[in-house]
N, C-alpha and C. Protein backbone atom coordinates (compact mmCIF):
# COMPACT_ATOMS: atom_id res chain seq x y z
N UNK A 1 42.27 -43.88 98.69
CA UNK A 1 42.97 -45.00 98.11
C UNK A 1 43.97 -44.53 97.05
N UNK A 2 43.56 -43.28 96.14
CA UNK A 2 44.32 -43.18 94.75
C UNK A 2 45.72 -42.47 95.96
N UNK A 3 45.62 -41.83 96.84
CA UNK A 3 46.36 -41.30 97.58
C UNK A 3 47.94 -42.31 98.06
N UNK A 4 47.32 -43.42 98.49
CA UNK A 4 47.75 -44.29 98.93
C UNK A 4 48.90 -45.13 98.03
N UNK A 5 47.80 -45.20 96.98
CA UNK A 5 48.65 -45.60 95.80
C UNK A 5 50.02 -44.65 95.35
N UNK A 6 49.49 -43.56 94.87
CA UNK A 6 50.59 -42.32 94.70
C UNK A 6 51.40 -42.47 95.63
N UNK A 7 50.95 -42.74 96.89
CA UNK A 7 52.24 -42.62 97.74
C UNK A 7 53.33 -43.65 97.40
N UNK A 8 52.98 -44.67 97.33
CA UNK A 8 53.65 -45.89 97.34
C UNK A 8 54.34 -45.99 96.07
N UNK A 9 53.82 -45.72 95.12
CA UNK A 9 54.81 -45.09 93.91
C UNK A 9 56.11 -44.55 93.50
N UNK A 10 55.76 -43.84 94.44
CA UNK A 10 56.50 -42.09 95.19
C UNK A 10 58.21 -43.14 95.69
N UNK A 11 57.56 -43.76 96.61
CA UNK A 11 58.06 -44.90 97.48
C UNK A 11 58.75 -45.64 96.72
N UNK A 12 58.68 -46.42 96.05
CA UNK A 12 58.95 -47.25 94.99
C UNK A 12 60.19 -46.26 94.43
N UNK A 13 59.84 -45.52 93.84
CA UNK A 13 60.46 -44.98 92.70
C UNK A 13 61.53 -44.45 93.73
N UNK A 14 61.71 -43.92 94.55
CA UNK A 14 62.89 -43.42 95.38
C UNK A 14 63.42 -44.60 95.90
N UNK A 15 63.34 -45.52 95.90
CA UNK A 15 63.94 -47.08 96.37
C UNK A 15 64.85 -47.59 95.43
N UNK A 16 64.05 -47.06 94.08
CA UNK A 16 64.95 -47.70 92.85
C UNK A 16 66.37 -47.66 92.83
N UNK A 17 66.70 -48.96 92.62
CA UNK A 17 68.28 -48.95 92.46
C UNK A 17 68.90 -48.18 91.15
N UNK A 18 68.11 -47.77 90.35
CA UNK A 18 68.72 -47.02 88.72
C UNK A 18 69.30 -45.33 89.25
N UNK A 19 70.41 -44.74 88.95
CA UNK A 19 70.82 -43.71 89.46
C UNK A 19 69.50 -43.14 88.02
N UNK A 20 69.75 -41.70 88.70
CA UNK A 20 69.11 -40.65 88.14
C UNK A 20 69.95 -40.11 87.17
N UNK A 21 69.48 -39.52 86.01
CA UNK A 21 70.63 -38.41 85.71
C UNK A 21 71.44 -37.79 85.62
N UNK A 22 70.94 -37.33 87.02
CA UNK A 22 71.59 -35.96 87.45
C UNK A 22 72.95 -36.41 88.91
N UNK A 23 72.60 -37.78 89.50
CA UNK A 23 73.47 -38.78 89.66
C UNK A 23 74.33 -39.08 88.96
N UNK A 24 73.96 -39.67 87.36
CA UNK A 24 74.98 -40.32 86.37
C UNK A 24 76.40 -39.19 86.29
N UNK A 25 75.92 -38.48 85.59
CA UNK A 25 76.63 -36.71 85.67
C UNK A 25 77.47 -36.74 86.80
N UNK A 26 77.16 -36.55 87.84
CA UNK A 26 77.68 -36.19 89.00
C UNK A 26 78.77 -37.16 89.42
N UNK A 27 78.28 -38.37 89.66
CA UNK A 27 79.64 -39.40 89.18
C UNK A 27 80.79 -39.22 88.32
N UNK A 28 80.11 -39.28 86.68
CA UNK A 28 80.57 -39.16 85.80
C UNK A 28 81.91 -37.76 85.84
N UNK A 29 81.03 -36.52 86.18
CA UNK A 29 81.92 -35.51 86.67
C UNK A 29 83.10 -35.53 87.81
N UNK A 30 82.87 -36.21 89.16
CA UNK A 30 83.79 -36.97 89.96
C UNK A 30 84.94 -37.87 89.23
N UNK A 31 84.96 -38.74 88.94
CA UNK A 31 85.38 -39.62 88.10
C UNK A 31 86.92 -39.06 87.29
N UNK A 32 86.51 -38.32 86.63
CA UNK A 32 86.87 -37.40 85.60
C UNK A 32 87.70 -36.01 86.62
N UNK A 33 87.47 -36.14 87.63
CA UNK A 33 88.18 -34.92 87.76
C UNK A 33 89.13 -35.25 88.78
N UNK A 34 88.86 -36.71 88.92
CA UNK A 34 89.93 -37.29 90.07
C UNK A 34 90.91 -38.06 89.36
N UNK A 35 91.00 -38.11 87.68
CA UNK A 35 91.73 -38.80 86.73
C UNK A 35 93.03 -37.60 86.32
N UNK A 36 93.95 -38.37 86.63
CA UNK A 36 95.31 -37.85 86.38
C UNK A 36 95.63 -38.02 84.94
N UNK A 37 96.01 -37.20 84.17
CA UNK A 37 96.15 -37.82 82.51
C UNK A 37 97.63 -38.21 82.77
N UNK A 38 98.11 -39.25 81.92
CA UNK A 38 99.83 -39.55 81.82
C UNK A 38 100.62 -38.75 82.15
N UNK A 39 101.63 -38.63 82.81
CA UNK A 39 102.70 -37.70 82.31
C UNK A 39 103.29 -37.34 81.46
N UNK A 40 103.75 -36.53 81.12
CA UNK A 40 104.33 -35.67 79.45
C UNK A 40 105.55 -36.24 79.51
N UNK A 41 106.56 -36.75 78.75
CA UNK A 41 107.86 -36.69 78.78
C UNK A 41 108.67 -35.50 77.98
N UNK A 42 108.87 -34.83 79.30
CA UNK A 42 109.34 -33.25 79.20
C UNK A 42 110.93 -33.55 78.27
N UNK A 43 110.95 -32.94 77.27
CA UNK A 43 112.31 -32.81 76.94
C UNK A 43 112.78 -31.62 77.11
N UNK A 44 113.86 -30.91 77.35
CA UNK A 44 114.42 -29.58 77.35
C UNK A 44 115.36 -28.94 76.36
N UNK A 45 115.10 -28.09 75.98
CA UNK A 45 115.87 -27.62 74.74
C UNK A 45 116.90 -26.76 75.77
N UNK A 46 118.69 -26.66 74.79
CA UNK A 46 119.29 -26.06 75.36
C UNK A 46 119.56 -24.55 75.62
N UNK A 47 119.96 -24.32 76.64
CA UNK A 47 119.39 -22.33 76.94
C UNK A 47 120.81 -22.04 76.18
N UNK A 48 120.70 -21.27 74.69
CA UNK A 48 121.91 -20.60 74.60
C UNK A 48 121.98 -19.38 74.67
N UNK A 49 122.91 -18.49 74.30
CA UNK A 49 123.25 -17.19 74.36
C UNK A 49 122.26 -16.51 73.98
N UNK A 50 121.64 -16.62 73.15
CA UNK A 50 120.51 -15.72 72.65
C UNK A 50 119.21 -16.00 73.64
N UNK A 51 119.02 -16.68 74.26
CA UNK A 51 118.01 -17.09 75.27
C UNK A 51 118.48 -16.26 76.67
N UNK A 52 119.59 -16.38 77.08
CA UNK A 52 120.26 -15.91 77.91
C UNK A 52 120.11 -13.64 77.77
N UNK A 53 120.47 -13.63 76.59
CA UNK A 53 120.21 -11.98 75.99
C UNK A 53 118.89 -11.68 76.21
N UNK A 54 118.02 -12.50 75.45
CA UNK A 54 116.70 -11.61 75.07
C UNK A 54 116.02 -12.11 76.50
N UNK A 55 116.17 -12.57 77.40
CA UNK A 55 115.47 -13.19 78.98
C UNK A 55 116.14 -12.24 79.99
N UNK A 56 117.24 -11.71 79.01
CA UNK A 56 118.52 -11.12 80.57
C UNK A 56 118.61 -12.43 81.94
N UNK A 57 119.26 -13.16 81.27
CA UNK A 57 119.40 -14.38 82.44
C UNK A 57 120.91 -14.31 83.34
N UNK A 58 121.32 -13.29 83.75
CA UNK A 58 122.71 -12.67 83.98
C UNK A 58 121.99 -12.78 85.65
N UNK A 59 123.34 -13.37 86.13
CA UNK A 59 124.05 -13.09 87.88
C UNK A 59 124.06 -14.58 88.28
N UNK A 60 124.52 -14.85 89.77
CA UNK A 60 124.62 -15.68 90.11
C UNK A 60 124.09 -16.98 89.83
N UNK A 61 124.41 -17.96 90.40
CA UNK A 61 123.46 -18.96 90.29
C UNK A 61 123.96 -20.37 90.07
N UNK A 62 123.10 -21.28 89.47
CA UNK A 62 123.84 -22.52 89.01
C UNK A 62 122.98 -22.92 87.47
N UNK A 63 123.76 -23.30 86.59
CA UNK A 63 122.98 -23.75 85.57
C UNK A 63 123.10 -25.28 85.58
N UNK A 64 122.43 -26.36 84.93
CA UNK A 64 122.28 -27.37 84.72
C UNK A 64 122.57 -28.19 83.25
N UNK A 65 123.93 -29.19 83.15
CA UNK A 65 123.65 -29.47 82.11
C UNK A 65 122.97 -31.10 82.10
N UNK A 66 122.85 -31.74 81.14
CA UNK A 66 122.37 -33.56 81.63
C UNK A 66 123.38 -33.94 81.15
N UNK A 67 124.31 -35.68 81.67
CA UNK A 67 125.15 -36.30 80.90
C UNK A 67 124.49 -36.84 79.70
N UNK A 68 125.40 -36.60 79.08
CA UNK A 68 125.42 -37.19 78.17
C UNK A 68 124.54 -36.23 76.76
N UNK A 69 124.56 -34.63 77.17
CA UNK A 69 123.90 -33.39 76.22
C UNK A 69 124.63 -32.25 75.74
N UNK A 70 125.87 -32.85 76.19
CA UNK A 70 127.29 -31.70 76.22
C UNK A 70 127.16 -30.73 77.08
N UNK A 71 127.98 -30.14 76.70
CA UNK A 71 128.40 -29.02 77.79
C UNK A 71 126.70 -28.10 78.57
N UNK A 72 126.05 -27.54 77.08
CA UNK A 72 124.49 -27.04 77.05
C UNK A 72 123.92 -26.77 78.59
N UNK A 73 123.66 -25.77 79.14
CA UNK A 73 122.64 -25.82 80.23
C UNK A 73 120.98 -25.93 79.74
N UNK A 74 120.37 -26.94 80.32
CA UNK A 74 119.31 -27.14 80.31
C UNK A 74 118.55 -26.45 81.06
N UNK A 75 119.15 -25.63 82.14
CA UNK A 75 117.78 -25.41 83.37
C UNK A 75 119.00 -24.46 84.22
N UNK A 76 118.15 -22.78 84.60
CA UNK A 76 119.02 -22.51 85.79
C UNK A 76 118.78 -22.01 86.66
N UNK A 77 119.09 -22.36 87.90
CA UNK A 77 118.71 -21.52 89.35
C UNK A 77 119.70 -20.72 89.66
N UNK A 78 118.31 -19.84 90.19
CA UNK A 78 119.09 -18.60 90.16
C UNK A 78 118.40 -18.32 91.62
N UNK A 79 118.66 -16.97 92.05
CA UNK A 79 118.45 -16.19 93.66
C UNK A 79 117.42 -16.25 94.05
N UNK A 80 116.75 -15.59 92.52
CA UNK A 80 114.61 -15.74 92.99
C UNK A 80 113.83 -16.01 92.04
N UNK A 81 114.50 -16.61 90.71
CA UNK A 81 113.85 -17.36 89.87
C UNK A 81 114.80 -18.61 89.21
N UNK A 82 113.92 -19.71 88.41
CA UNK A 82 114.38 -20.89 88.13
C UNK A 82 113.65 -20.63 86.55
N UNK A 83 114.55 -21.26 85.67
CA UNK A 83 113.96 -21.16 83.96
C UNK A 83 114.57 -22.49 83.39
N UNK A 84 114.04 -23.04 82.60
CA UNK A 84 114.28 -23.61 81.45
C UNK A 84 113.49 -23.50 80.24
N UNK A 85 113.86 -24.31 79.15
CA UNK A 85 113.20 -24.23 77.87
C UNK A 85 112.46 -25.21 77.69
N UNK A 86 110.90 -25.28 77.31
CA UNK A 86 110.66 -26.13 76.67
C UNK A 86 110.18 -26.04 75.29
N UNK A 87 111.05 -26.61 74.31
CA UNK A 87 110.64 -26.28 73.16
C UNK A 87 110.79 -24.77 72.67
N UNK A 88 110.51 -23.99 72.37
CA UNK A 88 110.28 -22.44 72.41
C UNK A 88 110.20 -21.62 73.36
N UNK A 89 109.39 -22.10 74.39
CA UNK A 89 108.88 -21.80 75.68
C UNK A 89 110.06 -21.66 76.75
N UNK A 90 110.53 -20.10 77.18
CA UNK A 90 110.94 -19.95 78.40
C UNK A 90 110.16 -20.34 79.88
N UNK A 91 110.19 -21.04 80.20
CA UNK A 91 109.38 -21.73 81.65
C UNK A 91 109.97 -20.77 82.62
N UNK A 92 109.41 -19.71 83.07
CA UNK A 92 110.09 -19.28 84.45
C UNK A 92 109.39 -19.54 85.95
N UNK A 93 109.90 -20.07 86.96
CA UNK A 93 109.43 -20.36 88.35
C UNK A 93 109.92 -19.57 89.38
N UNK A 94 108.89 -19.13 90.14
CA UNK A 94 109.64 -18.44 91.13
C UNK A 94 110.59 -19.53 92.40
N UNK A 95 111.57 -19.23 93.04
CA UNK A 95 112.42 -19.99 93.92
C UNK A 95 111.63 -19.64 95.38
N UNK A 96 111.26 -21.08 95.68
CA UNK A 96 111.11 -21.52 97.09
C UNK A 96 112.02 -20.92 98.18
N UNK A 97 111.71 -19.62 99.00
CA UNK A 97 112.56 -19.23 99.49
C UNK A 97 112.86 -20.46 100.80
N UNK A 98 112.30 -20.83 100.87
CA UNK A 98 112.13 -21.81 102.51
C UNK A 98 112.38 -23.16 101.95
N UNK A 99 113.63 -23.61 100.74
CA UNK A 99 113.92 -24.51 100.76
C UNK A 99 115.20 -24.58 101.11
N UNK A 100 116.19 -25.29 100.78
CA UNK A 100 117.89 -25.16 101.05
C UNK A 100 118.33 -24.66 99.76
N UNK A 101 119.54 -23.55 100.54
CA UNK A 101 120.02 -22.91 99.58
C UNK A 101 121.22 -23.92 98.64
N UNK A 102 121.39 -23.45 97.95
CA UNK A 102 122.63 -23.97 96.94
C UNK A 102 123.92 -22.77 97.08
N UNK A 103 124.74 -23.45 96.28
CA UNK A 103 126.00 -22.11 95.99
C UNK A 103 125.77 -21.33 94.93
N UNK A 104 125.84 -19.69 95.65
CA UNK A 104 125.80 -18.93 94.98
C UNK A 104 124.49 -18.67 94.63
N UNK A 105 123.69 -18.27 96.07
CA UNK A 105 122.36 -17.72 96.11
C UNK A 105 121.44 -19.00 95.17
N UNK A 106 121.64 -19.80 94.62
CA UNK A 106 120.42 -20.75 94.13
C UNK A 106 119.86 -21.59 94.76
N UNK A 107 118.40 -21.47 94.72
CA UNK A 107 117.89 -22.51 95.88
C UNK A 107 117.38 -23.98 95.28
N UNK A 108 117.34 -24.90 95.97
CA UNK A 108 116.92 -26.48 95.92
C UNK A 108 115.47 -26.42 95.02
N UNK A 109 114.80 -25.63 95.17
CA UNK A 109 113.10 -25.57 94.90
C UNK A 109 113.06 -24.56 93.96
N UNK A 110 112.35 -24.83 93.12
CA UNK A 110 111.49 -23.86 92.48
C UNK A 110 109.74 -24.33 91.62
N UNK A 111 109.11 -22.94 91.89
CA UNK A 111 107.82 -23.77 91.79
C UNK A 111 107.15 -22.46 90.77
N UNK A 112 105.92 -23.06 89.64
CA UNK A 112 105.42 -22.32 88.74
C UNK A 112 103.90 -22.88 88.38
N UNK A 113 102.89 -22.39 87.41
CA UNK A 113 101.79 -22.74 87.64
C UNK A 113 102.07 -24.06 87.09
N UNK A 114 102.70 -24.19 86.50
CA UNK A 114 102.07 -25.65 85.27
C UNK A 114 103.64 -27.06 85.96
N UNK A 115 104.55 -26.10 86.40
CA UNK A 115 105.41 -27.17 86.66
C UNK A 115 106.47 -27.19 88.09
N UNK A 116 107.21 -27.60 88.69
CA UNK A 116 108.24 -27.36 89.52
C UNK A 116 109.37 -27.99 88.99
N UNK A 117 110.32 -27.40 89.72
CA UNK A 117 111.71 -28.19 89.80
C UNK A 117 112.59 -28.38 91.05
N UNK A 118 113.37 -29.06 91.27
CA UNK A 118 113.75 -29.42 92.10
C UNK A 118 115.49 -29.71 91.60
N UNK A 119 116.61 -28.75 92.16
CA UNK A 119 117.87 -29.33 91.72
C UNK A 119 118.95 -30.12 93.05
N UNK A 120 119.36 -31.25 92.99
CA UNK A 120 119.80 -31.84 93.97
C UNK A 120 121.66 -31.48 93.41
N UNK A 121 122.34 -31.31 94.21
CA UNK A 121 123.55 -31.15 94.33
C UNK A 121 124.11 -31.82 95.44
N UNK A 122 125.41 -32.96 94.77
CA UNK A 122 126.44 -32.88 95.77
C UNK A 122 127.16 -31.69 96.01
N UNK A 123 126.88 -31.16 97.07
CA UNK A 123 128.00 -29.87 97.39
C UNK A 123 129.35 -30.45 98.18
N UNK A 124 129.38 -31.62 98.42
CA UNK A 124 130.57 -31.75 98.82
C UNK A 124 131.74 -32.51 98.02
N UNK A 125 130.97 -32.77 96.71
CA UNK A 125 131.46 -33.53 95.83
C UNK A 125 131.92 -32.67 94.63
N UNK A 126 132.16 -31.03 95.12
CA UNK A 126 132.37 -29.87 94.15
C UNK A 126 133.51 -29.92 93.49
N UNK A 127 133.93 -29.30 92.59
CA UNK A 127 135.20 -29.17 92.00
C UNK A 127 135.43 -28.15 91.54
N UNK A 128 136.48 -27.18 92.07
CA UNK A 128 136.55 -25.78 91.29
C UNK A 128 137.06 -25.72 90.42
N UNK A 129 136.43 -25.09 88.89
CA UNK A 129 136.97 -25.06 87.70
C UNK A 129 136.92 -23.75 87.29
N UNK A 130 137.15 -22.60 87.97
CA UNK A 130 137.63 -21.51 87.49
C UNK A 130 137.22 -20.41 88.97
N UNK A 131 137.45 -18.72 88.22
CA UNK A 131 137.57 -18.34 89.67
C UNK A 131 135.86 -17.90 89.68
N UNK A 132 135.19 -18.42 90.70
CA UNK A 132 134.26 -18.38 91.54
C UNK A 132 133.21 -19.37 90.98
N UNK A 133 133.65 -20.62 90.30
CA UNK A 133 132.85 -21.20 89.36
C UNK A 133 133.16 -22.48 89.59
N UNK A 134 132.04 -23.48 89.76
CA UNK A 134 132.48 -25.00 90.49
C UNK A 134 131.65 -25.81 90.22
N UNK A 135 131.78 -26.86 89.53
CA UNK A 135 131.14 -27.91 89.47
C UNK A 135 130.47 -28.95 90.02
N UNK A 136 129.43 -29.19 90.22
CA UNK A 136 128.91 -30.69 91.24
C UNK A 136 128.51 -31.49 90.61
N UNK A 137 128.32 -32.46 90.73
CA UNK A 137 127.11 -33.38 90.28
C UNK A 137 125.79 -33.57 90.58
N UNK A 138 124.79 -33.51 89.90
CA UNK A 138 123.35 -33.21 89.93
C UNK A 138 122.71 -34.00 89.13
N UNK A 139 121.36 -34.08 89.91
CA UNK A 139 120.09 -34.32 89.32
C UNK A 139 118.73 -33.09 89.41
N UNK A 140 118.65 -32.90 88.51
CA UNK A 140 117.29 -32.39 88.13
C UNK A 140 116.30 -33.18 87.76
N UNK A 141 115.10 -32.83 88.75
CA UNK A 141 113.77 -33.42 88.33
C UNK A 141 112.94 -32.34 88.83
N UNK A 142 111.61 -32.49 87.28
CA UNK A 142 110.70 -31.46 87.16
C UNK A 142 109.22 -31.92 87.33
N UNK A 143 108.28 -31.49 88.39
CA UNK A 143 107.31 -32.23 88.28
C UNK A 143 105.83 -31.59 87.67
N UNK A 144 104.88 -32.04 87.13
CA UNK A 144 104.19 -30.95 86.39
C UNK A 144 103.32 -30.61 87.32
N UNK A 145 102.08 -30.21 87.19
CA UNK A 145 101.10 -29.87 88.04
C UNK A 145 100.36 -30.73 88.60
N UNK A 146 100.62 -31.87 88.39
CA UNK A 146 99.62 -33.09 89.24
C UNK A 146 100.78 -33.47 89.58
N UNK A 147 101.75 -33.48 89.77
CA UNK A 147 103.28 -33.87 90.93
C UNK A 147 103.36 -34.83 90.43
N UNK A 148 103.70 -35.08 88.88
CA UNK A 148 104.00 -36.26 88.34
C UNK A 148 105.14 -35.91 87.78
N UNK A 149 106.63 -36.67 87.94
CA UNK A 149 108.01 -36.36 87.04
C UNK A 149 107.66 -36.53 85.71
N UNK A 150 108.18 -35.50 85.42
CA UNK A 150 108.29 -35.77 83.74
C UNK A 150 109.40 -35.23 83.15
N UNK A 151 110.52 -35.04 84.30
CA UNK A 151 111.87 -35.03 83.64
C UNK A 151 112.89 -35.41 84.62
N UNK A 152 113.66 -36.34 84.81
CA UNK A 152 115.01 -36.46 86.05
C UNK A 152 115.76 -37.44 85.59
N UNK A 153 117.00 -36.10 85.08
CA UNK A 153 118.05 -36.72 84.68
C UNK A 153 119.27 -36.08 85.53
N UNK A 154 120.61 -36.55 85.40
CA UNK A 154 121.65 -36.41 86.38
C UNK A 154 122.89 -36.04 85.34
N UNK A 155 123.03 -35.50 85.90
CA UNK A 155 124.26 -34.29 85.43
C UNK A 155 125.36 -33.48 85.96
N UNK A 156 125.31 -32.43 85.81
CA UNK A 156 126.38 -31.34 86.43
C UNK A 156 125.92 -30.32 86.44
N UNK A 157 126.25 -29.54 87.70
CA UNK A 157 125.60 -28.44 88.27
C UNK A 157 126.79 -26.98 88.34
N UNK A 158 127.02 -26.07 87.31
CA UNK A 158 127.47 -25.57 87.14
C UNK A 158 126.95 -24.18 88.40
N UNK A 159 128.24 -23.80 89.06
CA UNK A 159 127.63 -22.73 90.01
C UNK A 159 128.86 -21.74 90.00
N UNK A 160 128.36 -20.62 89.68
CA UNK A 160 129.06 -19.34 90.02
C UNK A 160 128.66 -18.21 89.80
N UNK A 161 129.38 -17.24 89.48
CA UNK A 161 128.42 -15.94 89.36
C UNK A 161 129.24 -15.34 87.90
């Protein structure tokens, strides 16, 4: 009989609708790891000459400025890497070889642990403003590591070598 009882206990208690513990947790841990935090609103500091020196950011490519930030490149693609600034921080990405190229060896993609970028160019909407050096119009957008934008603004896409 005490057998019987124990069993049914046993029974009972595995029926219960109350999670366990080690349930709560396990949820709790799910939950939490399927939660995206906000996106950052990335600002970019401008790459000047001295960024350009101490990085060696020299050869082809296209740099990026935003309207309305002056002349300033914010962001530049280059053959087989992509950089901007954030804050202090040189961001460098390696370039998506298997995306579309741009003028002057820079490609559409670039991707890094914490962020990507992505530079869109009218190329047919170019304008040459010096010798091997041409202007488009662009948007840059950067997405962080959960593929959330946290920067796309439209500008001009400076390309030459």
């Amino acid at each position: 009989m005490r057998a019987i009882i124990l069993l049914l206990a046993m029974v009972l208690a595995a029926c219960s609708s109350e999670p366990t513990e080690e349930e709560r947790a396990a949820a709790v841990a799910e939950v939490e790891a399927n939660q995206a935090p906000p996106p950052e609103q990335l600002e970019l500091a401008a790459i000047r000459y001295l960024e350009i020196e101490k990085y060696e950011l020299y050869g082809a490519g296209c740099s990026f400025a935003p309207d309305g930030g002056g002349l300033s490149a914010v962001a530049l693609a280059m053959a087989d890497k992509g950089y901007f600034l954030r804050g202090d921080d040189m961001i460098t990405l390696a370039a998506d070889m298997g995306s579309a190229e741009l003028p002057y060896l820079a490609r559409r993609k670039y991707d890094g642990k914490a962020y990507s970028m992505t530079l869109d160019i009218e190329e047919g909407a170019g304008e040459r403003v010096g010798d091997e050096v041409s202007d488009y119009p662009a948007t840059l957008t950067i997405h962080d590591d959960n593929d959330q934008i946290v920067y796309r603004k439209s500008g001009i896409a400076q390309c030459g070598a």
